[in-house]
N, C-alpha and C. Protein backbone atom coordinates (compact mmCIF):
# COMPACT_ATOMS: atom_id res chain seq x y z
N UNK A 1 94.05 96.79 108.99
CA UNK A 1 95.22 97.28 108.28
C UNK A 1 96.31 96.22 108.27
N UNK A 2 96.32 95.53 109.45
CA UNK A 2 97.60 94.50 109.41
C UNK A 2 97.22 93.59 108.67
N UNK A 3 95.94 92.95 108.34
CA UNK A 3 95.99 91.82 107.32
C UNK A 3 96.05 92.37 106.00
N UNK A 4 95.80 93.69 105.57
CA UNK A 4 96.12 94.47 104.15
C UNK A 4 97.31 94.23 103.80
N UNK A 5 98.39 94.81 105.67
CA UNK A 5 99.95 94.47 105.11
C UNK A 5 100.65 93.24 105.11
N UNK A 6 99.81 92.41 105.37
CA UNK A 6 100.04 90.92 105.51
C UNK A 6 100.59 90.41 104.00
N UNK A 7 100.22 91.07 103.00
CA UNK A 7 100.32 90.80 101.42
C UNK A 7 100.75 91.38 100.97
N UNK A 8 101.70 92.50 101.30
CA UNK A 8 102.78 93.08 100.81
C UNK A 8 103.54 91.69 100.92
N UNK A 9 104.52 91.81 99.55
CA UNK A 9 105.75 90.95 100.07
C UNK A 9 106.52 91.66 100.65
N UNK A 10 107.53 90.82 101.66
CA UNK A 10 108.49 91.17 102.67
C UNK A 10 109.67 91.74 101.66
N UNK A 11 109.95 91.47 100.68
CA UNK A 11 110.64 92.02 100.26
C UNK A 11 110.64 93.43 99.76
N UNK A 12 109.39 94.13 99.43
CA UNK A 12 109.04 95.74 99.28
C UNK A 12 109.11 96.06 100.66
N UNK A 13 108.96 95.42 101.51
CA UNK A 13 109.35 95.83 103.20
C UNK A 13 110.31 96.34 103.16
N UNK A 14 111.06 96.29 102.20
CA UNK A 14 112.55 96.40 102.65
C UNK A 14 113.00 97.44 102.10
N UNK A 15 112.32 97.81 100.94
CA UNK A 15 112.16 99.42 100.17
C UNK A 15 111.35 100.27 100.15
N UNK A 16 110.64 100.59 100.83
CA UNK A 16 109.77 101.00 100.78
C UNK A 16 109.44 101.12 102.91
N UNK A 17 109.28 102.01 103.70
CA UNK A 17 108.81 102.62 104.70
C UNK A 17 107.50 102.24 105.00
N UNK A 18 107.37 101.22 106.59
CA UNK A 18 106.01 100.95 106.94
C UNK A 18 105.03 101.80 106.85
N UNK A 19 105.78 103.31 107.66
CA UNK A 19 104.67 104.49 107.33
C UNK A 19 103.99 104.76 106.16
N UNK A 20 104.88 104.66 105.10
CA UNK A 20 104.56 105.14 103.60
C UNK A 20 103.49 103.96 103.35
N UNK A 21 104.04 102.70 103.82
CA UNK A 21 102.41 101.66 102.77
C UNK A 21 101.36 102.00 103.91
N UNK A 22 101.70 102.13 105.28
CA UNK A 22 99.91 102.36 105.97
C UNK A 22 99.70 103.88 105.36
N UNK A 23 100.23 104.82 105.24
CA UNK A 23 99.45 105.88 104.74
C UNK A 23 98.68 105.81 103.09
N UNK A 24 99.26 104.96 102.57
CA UNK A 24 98.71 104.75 101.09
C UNK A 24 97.57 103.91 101.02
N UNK A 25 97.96 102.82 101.88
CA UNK A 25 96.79 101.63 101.98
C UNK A 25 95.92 102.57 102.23
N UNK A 26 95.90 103.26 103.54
CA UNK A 26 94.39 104.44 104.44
C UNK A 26 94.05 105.29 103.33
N UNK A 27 95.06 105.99 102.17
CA UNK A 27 94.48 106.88 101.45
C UNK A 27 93.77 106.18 100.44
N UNK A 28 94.14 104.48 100.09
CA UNK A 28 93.47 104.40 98.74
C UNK A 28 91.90 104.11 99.43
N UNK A 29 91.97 103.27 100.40
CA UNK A 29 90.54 102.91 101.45
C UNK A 29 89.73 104.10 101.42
N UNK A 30 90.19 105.25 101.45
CA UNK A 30 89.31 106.42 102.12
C UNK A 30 89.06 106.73 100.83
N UNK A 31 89.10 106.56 99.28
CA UNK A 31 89.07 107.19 97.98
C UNK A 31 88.33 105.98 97.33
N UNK A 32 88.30 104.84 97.77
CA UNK A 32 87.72 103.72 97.18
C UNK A 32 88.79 103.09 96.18
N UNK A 33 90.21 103.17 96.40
CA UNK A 33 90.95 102.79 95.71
C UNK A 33 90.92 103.41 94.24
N UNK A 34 90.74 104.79 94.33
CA UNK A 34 90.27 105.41 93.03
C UNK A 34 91.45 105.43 92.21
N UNK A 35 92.71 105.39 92.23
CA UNK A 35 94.04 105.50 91.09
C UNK A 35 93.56 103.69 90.33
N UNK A 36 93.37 102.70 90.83
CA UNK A 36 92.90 101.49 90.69
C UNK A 36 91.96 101.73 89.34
N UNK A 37 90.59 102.83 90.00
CA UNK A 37 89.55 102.35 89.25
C UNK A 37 90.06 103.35 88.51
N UNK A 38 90.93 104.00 88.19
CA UNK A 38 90.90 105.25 86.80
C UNK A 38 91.31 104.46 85.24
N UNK A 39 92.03 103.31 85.25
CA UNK A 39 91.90 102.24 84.23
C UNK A 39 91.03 100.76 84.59
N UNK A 40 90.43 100.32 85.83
CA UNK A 40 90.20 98.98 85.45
C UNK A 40 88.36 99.24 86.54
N UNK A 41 87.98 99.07 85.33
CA UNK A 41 86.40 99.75 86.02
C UNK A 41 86.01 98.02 86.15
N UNK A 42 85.28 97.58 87.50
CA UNK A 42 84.79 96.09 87.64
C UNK A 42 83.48 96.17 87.16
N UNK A 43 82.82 97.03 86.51
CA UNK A 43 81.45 96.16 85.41
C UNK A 43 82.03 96.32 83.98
N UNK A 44 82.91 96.62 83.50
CA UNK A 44 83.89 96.46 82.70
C UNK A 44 84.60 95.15 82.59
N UNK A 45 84.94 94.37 83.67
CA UNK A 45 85.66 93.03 83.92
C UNK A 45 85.04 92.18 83.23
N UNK A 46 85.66 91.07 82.55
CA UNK A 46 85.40 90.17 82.17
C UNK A 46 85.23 88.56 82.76
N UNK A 47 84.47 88.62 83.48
CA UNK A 47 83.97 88.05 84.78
C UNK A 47 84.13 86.15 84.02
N UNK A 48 84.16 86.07 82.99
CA UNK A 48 84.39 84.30 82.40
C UNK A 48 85.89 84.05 82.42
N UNK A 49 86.34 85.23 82.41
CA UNK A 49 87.85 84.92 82.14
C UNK A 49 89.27 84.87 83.72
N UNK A 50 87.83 85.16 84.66
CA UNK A 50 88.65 85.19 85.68
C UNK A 50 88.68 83.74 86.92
N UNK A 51 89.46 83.44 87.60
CA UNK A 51 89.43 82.28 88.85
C UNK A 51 88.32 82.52 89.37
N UNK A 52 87.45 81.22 89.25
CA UNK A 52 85.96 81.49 90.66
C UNK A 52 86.30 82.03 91.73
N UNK A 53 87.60 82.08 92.69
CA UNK A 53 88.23 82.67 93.71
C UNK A 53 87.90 84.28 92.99
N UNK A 54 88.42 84.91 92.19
CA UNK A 54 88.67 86.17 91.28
C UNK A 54 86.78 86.44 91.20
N UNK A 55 86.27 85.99 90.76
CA UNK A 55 84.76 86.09 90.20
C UNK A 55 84.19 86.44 91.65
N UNK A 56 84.32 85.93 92.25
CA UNK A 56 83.86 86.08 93.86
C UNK A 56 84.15 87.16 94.58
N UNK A 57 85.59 86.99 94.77
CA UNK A 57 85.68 88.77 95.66
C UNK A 57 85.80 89.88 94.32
N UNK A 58 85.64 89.52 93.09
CA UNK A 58 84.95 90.75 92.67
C UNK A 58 83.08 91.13 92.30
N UNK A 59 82.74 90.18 92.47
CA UNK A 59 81.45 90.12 93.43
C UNK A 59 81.05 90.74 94.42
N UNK A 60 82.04 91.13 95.77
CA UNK A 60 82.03 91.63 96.56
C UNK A 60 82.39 92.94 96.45
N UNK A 61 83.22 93.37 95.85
CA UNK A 61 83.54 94.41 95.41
C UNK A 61 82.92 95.15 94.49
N UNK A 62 81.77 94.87 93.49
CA UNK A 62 80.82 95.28 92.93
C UNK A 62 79.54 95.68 93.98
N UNK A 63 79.20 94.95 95.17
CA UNK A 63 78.61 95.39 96.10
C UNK A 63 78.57 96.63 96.90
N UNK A 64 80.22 96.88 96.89
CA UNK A 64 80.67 98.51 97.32
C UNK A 64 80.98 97.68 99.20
N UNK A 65 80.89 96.17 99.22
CA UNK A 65 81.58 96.17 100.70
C UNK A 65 83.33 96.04 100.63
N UNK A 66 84.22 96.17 99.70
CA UNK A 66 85.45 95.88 99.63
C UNK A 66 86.00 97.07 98.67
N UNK A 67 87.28 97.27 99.19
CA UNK A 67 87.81 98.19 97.68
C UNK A 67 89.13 97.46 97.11
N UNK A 68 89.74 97.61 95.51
CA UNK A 68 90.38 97.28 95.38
C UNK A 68 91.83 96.56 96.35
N UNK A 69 92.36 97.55 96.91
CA UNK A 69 93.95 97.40 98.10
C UNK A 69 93.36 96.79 99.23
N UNK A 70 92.35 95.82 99.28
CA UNK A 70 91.79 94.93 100.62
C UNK A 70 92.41 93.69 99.86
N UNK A 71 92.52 93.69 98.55
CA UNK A 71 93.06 92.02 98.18
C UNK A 71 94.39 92.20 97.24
N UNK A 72 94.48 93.21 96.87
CA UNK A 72 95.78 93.45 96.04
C UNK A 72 96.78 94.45 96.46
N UNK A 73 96.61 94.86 97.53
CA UNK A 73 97.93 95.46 98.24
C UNK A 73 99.38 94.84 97.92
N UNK A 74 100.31 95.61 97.70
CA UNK A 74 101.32 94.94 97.24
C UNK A 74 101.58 94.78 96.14
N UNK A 75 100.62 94.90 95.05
CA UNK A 75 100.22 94.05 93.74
C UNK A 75 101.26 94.68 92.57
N UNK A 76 101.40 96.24 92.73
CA UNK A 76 102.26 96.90 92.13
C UNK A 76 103.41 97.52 92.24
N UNK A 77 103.87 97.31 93.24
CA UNK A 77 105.09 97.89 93.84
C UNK A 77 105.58 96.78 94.84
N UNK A 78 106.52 96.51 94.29
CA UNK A 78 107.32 95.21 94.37
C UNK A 78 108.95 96.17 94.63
N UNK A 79 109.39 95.12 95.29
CA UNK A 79 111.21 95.81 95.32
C UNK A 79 111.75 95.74 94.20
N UNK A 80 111.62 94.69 93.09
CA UNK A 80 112.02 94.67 91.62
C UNK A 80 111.96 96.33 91.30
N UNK A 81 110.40 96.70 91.28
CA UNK A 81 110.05 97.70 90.27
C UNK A 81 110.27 99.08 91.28
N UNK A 82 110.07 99.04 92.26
CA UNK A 82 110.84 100.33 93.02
C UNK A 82 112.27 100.81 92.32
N UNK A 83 112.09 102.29 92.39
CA UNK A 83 113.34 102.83 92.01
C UNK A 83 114.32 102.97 93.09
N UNK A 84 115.67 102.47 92.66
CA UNK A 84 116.57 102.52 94.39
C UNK A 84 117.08 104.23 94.27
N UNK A 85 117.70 104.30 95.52
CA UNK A 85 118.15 106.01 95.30
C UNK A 85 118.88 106.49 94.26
N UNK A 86 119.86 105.83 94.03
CA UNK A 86 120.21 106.30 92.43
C UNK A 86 119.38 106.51 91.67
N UNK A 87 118.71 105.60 90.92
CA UNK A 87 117.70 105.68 90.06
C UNK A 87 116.72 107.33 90.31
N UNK A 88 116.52 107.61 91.78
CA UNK A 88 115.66 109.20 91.77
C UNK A 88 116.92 110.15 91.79
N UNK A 89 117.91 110.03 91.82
CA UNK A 89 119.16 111.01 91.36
C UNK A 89 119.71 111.22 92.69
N UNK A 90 119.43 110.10 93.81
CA UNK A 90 120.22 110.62 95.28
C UNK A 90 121.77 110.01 94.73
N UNK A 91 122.57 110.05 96.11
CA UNK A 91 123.69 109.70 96.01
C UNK A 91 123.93 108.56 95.51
């Protein structure tokens, strides 16, 4: 789990509650990262268009030994795109 949160940037650290990313990281792990695969299916991928680094661990991940949030944790929720409390209608 700590090298998952290793790739959060430090800066969503800062919005976002340690508890809240280990419980999400554990829920997407235990689901196979299923919100992930509900738009981006990997035999669907376009495997020429990606980094040999990219081609590779999704290689691995077509195997069923990796799930999506083992390499892209972090990937979508950034402190940019977090809503601050105003924005959800707090004070």
């Amino acid at each position: 789990m700590e090298e998952i949160k290793s790739k959060v940037p430090s800066a969503t650290l800062d919005f976002i509650p340690l508890d809240l990313i280990d419980r999400e990281i554990a829920r997407l792990k235990a689901n196979d990262s299923q919100e992930c695969r509900n738009c981006h299916e990997v035999d669907h991928m376009q495997v020429a268009l990606q980094s040999k680094k990219a081609q590779a661990f999704h290689k691995v991940l077509r195997s069923g030994k990796s799930t999506c949030i083992d390499c892209h944790a972090g990937l979508t929720h950034t402190a940019e795109s977090t809503p601050k409390p105003l924005e959800l209608g707090g004070l």
